[in-house]
C-alpha atoms as a PDB file:
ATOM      1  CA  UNK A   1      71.403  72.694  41.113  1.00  0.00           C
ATOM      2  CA  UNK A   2      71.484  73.569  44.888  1.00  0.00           C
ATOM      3  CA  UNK A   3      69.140  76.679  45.341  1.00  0.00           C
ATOM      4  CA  UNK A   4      71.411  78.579  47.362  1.00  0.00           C
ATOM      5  CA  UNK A   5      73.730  79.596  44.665  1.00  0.00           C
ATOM      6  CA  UNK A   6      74.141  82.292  43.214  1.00  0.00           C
ATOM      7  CA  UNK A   7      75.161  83.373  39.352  1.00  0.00           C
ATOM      8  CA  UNK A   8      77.754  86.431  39.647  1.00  0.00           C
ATOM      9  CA  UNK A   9      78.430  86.005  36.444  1.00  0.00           C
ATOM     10  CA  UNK A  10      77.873  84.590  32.749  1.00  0.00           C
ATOM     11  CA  UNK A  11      78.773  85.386  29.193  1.00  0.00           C
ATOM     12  CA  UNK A  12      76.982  84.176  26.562  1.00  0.00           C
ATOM     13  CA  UNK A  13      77.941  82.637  23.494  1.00  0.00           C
ATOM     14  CA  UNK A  14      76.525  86.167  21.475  1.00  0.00           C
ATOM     15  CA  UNK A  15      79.032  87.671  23.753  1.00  0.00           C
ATOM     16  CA  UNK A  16      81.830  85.487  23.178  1.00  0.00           C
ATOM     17  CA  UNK A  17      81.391  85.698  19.288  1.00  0.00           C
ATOM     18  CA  UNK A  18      80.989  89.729  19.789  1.00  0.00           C
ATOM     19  CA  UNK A  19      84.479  89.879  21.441  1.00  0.00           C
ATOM     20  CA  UNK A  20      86.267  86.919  18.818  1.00  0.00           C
ATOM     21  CA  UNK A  21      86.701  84.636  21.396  1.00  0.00           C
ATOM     22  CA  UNK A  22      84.359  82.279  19.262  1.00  0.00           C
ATOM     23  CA  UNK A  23      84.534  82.297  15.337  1.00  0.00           C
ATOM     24  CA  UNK A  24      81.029  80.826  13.565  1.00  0.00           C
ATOM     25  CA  UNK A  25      82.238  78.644  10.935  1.00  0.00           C
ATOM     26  CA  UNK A  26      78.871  77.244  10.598  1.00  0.00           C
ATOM     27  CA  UNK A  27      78.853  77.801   6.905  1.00  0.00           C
ATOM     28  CA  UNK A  28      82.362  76.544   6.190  1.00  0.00           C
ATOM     29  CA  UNK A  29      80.880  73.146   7.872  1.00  0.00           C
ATOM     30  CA  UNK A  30      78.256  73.111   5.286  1.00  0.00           C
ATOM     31  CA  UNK A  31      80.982  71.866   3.350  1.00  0.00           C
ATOM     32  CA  UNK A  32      81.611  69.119   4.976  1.00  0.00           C
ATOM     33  CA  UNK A  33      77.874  68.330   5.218  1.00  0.00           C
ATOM     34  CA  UNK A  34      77.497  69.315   8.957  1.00  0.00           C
ATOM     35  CA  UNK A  35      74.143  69.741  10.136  1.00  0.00           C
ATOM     36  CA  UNK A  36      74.953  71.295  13.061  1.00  0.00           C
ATOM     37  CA  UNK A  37      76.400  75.312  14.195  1.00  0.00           C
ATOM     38  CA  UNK A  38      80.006  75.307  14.435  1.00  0.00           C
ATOM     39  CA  UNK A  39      82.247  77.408  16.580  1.00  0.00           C
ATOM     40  CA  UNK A  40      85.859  77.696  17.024  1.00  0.00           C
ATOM     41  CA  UNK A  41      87.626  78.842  20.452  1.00  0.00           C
ATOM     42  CA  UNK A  42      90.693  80.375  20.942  1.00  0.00           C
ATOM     43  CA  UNK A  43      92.294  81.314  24.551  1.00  0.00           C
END
């Protein structure tokens, strides 16, 4: 990343889950045997 830019802003996934704009569904993937964190996103 060039070292002259700036962040002005950023919002975390914590964030996005805080405010429901990502739904954990980490445990309904256990189901399915996923190993990994799911999320869901909705606009």
């Amino acid at each position: 990343m060039d070292q002259d830019w700036n962040i002005i802003f950023s919002y975390t996934r914590k964030q996005a889950i805080e405010d429901g704009v990502l739904i954990d569904v980490t445990e309904q993937g256990r189901g399915i045997n996923s190993d990994c964190k799911l999320f869901l996103g909705f606009p």
